[in-house]
Protein backbone atom coordinates (compact mmCIF):
# COMPACT_ATOMS: atom_id res chain seq x y z
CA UNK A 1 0.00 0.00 0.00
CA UNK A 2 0.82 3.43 -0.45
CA UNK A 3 1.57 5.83 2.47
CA UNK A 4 1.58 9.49 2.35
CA UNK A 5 1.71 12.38 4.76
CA UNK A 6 -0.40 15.70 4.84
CA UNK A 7 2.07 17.91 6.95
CA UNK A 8 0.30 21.10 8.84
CA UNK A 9 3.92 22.53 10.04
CA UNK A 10 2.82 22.07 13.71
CA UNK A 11 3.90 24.66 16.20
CA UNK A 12 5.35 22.10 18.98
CA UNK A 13 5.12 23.50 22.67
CA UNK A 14 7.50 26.03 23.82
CA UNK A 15 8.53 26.40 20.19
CA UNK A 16 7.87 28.89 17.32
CA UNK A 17 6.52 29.10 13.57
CA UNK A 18 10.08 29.41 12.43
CA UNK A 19 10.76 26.40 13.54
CA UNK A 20 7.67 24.32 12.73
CA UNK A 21 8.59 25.38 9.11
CA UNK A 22 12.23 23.99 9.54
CA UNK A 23 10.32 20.81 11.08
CA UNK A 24 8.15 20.55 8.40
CA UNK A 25 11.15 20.43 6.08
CA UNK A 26 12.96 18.17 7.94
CA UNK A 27 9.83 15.49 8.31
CA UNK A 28 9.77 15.69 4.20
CA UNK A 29 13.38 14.41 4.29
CA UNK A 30 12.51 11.60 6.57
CA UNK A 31 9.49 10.65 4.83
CA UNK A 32 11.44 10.23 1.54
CA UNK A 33 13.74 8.63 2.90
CA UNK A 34 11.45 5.93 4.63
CA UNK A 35 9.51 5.44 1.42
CA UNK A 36 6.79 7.48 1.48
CA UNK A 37 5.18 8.38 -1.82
CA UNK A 38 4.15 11.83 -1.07
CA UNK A 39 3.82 15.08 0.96
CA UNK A 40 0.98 17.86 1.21
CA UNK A 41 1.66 20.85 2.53
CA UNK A 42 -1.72 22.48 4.31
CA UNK A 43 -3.01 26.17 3.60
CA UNK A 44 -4.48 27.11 6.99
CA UNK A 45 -4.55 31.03 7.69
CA UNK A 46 -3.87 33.07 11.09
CA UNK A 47 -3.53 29.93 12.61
CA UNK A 48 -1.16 29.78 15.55
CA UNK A 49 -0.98 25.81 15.76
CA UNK A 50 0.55 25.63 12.17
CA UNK A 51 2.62 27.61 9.89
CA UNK A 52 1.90 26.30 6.97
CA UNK A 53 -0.36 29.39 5.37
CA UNK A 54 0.88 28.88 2.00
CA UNK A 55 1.40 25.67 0.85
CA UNK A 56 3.32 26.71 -2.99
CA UNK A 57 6.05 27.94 -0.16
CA UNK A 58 6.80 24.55 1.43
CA UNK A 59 6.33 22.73 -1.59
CA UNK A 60 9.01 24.72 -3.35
CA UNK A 61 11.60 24.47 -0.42
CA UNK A 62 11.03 20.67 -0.13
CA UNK A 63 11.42 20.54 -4.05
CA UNK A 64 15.40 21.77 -3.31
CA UNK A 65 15.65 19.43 -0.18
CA UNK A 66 14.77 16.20 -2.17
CA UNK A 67 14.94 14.41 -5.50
CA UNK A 68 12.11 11.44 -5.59
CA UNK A 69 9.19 12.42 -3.48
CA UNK A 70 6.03 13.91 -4.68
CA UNK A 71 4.87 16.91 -3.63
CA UNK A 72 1.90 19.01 -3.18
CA UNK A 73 -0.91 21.05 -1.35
CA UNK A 74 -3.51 19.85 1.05
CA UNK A 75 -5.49 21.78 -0.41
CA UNK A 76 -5.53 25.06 -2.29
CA UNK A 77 -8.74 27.01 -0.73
CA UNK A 78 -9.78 27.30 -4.45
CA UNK A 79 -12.69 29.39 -3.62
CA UNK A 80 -10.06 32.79 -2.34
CA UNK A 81 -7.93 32.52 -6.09
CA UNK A 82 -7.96 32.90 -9.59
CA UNK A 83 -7.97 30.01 -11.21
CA UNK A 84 -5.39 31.56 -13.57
CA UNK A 85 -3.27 31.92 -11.08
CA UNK A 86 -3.09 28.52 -9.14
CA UNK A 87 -2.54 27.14 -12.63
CA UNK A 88 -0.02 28.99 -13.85
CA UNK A 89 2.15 28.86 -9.79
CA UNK A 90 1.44 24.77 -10.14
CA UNK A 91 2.67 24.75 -13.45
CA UNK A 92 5.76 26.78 -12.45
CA UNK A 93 6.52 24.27 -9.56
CA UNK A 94 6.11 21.64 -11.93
CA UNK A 95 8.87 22.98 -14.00
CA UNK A 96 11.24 23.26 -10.48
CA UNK A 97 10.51 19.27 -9.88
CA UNK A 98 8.89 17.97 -13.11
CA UNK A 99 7.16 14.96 -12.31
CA UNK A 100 6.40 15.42 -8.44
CA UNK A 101 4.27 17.97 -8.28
CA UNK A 102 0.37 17.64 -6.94
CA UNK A 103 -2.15 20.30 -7.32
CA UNK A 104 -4.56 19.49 -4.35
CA UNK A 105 -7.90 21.39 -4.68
CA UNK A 106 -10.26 22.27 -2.31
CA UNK A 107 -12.30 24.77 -0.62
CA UNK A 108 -13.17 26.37 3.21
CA UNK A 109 -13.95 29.31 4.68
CA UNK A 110 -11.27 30.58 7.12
CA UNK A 111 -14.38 32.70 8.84
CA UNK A 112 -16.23 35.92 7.81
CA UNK A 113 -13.11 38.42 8.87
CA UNK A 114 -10.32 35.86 6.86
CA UNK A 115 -12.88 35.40 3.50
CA UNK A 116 -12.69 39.43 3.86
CA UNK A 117 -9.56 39.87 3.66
CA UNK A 118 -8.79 37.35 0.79
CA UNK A 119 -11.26 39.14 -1.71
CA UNK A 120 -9.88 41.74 -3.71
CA UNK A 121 -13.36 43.22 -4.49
CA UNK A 122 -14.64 43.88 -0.71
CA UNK A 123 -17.49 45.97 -1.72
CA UNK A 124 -18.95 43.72 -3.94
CA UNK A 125 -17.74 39.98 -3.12
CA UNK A 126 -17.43 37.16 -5.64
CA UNK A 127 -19.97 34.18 -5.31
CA UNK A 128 -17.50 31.87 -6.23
CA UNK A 129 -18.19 28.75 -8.27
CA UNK A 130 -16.63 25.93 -6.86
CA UNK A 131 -16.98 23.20 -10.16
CA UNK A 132 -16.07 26.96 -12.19
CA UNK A 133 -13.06 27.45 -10.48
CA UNK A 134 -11.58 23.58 -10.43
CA UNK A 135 -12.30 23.53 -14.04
CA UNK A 136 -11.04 26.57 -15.41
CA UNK A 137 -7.61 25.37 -13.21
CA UNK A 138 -8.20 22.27 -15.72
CA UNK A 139 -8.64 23.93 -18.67
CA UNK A 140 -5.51 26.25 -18.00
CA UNK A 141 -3.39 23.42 -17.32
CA UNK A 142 -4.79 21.22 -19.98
CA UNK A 143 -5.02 23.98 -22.52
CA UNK A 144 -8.41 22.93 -23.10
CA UNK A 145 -10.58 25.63 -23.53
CA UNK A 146 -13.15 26.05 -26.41
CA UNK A 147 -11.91 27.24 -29.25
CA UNK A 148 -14.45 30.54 -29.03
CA UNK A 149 -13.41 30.96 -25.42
CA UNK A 150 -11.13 34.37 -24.63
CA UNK A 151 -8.72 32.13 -22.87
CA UNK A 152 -8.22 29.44 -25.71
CA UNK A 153 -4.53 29.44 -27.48
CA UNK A 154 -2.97 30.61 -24.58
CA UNK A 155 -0.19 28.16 -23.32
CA UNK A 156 0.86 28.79 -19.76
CA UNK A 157 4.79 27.34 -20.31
CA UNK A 158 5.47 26.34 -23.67
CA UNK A 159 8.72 24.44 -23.13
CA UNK A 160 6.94 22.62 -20.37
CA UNK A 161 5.42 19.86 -21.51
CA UNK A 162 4.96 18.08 -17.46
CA UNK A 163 1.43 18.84 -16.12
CA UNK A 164 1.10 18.39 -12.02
CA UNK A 165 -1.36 15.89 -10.90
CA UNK A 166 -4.37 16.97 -10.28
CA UNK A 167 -7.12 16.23 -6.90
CA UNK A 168 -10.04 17.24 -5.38
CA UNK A 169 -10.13 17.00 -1.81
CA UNK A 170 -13.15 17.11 -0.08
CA UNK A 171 -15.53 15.95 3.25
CA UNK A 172 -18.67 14.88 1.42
CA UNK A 173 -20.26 13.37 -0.75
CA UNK A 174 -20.46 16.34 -3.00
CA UNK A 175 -16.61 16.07 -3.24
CA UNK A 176 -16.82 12.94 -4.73
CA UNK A 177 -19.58 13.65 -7.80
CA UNK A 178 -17.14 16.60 -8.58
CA UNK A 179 -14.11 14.05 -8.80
CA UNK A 180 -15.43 11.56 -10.63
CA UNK A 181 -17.65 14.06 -13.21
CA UNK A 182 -14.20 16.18 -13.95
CA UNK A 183 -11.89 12.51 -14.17
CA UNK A 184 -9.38 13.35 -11.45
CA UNK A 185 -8.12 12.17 -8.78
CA UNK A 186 -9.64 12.27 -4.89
CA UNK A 187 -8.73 12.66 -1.36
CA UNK A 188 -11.26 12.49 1.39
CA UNK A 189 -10.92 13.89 5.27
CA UNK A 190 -11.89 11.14 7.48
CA UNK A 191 -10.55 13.01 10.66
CA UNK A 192 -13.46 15.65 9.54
CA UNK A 193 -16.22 13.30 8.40
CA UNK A 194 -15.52 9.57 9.11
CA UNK A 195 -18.82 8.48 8.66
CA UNK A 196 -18.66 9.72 5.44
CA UNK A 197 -15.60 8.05 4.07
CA UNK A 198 -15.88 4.54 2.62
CA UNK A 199 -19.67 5.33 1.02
CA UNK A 200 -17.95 8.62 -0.59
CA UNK A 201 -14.44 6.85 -1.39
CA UNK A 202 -17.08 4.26 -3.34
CA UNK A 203 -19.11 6.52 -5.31
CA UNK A 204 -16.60 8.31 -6.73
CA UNK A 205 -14.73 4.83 -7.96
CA UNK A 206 -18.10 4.04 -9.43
CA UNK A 207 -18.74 6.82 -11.00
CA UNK A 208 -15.66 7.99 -12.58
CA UNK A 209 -15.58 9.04 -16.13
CA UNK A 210 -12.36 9.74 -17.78
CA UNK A 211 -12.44 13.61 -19.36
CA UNK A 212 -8.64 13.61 -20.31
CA UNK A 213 -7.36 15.57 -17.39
CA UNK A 214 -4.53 13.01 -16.98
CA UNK A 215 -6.36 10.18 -15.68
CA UNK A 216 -7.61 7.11 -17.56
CA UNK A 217 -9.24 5.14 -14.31
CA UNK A 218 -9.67 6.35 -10.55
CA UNK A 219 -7.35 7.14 -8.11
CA UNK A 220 -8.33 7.30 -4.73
CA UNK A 221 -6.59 8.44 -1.15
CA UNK A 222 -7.87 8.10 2.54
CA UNK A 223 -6.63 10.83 4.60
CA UNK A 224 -6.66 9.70 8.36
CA UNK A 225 -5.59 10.95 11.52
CA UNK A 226 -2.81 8.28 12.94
CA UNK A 227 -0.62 7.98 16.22
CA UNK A 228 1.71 5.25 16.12
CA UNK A 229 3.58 4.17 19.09
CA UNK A 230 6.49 1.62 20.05
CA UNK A 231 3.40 -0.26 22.32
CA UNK A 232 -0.93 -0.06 22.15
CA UNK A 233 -0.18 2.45 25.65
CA UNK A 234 2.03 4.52 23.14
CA UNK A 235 0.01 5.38 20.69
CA UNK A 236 -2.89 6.28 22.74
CA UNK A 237 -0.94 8.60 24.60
CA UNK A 238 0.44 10.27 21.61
CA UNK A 239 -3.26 10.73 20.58
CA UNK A 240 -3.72 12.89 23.32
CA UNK A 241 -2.39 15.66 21.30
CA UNK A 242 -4.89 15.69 18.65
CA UNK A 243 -7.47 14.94 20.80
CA UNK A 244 -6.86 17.56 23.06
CA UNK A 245 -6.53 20.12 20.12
CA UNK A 246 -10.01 19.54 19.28
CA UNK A 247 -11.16 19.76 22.83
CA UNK A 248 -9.20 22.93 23.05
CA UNK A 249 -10.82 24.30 19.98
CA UNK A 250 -14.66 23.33 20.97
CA UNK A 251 -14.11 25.32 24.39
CA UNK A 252 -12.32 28.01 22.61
CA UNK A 253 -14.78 29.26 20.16
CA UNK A 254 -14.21 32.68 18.45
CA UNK A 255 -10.68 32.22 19.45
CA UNK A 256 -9.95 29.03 18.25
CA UNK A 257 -7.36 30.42 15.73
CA UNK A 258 -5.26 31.03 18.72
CA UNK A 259 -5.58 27.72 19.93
CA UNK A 260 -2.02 25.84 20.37
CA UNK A 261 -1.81 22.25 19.77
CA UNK A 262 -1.17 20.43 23.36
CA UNK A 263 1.79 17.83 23.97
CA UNK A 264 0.15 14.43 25.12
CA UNK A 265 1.00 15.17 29.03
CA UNK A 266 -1.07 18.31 28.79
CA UNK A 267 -3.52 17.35 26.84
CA UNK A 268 -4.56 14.50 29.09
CA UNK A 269 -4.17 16.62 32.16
CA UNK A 270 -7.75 18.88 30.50
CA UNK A 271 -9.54 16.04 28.60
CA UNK A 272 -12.47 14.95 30.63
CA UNK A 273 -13.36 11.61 30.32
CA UNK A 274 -16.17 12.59 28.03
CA UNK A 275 -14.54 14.27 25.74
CA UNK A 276 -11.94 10.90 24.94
CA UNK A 277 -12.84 8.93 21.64
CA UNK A 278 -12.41 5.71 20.68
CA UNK A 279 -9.16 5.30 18.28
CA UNK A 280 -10.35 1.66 16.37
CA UNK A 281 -13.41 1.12 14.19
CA UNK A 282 -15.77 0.19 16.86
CA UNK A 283 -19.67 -1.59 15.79
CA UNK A 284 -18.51 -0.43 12.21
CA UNK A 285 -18.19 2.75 12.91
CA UNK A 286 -14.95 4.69 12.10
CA UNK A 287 -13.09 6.56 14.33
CA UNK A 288 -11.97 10.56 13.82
CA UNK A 289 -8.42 9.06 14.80
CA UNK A 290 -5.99 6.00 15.00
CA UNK A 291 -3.90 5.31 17.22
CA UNK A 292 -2.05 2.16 18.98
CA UNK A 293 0.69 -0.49 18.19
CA UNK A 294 2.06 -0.47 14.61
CA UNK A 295 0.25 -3.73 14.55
CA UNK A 296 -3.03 -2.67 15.67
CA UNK A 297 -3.01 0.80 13.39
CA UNK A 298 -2.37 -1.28 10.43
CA UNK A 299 -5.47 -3.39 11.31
CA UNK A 300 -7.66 -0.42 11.69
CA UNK A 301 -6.10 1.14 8.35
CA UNK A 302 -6.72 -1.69 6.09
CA UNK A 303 -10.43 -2.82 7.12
CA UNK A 304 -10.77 1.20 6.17
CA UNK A 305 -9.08 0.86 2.55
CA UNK A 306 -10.95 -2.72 2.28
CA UNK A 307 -13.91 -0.89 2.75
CA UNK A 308 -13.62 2.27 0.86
CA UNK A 309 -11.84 0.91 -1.72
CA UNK A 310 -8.86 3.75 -1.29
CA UNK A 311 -5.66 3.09 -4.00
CA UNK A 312 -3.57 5.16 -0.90
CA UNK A 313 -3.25 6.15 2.72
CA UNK A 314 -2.23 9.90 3.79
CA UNK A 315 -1.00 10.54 7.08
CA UNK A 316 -2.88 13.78 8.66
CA UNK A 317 -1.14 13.72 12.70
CA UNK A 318 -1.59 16.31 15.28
CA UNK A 319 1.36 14.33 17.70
CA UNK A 320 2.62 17.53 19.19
CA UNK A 321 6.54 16.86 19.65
CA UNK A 322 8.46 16.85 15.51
CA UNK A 323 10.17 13.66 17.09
CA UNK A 324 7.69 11.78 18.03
CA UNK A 325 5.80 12.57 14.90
CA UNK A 326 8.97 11.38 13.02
CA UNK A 327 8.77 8.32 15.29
CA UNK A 328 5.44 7.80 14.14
CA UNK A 329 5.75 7.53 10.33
CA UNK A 330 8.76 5.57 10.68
CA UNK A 331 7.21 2.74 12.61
CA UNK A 332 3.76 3.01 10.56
CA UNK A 333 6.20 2.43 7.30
CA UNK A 334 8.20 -0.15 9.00
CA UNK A 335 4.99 -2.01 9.66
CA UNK A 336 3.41 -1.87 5.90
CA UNK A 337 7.23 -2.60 4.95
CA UNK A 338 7.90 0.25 2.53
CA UNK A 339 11.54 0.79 1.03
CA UNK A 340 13.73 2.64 2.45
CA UNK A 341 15.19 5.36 -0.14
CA UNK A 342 18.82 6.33 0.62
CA UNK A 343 19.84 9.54 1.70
């Protein structure tokens, strides 16, 4: 199976942004060196529990860190940009690592003051079109405009023939109609919707129609939430973290953009019994995280791809300490026995 990692740039404890960007550049090293097959790069703004605002940033760093591993955003809030423009910066990166580069699409609001302050028109905002906006971003890359169309015969890079891979990532089932309808390839959140998952993950394999945008047949990842420890007692207290950043955020409310991620010690110090959650699928339902022996994690993991029918696992961890996190993806590819890459 293939693993992958959505990074976030975490802000560990007593540390700063500066260094949760160094981090995240340091945990794209390790993961290519352990085998995995790629790494996101989130765009989450005014955020003080990650630093990763601008995902194009991190991806182009990690592009002059490392020579095999793909590379891409988690997602692109598509609904803030011109599609012009997300082309033409994806099509750039492509041309700094041709061949490794993922254009991850999504969309979210960051909150009424945030969706302010990313529209350039503030008196009169844009009702954005989400299907419009991921497939003019198509058309760009794929030069496949209508020949009447204002845009057509206008080649972004002409002496750049690579084309990123292209995703939708989404939460629901409309995610997965968009996916399949456009031909391209799709991530879904289960640490947001786990219920959701498999019966989206499904549709869109069934569904999928080819529209030449660089896929011929569906290709699927599950994005899950996963602390892996040396022992079962490990794991779960490496969970804590995660756990206790979403505790943290329900009490915080309005503030929750100041919200820190917790290390495991604190975080189980303020979690109340009731707000714990089960880390296994439990009466066939699927947990918002994993967590436990390499062993038992892989369990969970594949009774989730068996019944989604997921092509690929991505790694989304809230484990507070860069070590442990490190820890964490080297034991969970250990245990599916991916190749090591040398240095």
């Amino acid at each position: 199976m293939k693993l992958s990692i959505v990074d976030l740039a975490t802000v560990a404890p007593g540390t700063t942004e500066k260094d949760a960007l160094a981090d995240s550049l340091e945990t794209t090293r390790h993961a290519e060196r352990l085998g995995y097959h790629r790494v996101w790069f989130a765009e989450h703004h005014l955020s003080r529990s990650g630093a990763s605002h601008h995902p194009e940033l991190l991806i182009a760093a990690a592009s002059m860190v490392t020579s095999r591993i793909r590379l891409g955003s988690g997602a692109v809030l598509m609904n803030h940009y011109s599609p012009f423009k997300v082309a033409e910066l994806y099509k750039q990166l492509e041309a700094m690592a041709p061949g490794r580069i993922d254009l991850g699409m999504g969309r979210a609001t960051a909150g009424p003051v945030l969706d302010l302050a990313l529209q350039q028109n503030r008196q009169n905002p844009a009702k954005v079109d989400h299907q419009q906006q991921v497939l003019e971003t198509l058309a760009w890359l794929y030069e496949s405009f209508p020949d009447d169309h204002p845009f057509a015969g206008k080649p972004l890079m002409t002496d750049v023939p690579e084309v990123p891979q292209t995703w939708l990532l989404g939460s629901s089932p409309n995610g997965s109609n968009l996916a399949a309808g456009l031909g391209i390839g799709y991530t879904f959140a289960a640490f947001i919707n786990p219920a959701g998952a498999a019966a989206a993950l499904r549709h869109y394999r069934e569904t999928f129609e080819p529209q030449g945008f660089g896929l011929d047949s569906p290709r699927a990842i599950l994005a899950v939430n996963i602390a892996v420890g040396e022992s079962s007692a490990d794991g779960l207290h490496l969970a804590n973290s995660p756990k206790g950043f979403y505790a943290r955020l329900r009490r915080a409310g309005r503030a929750a953009g100041s919200v820190m991620v917790p290390s495991a010690d604190e975080a189980a110090a303020e979690m109340s019994a009731a707000e714990d959650e089960p880390v296994t699928i439990v009466d066939g339902r699927w947990p918002r995280f994993v967590a436990g022996s390499p062993q038992e994690v892989r369990a969970t993991l594949e009774q989730m791809v068996a019944e989604s029918g997921a092509d690929e696992v991505m790694v989304q961890d809230l484990i507070a300490d860069p070590a442990d996190r490190r820890r964490s993806h080297e034991l969970l590819a250990r245990e599916f026995g991916l190749t090591p890459r040398e240095a």
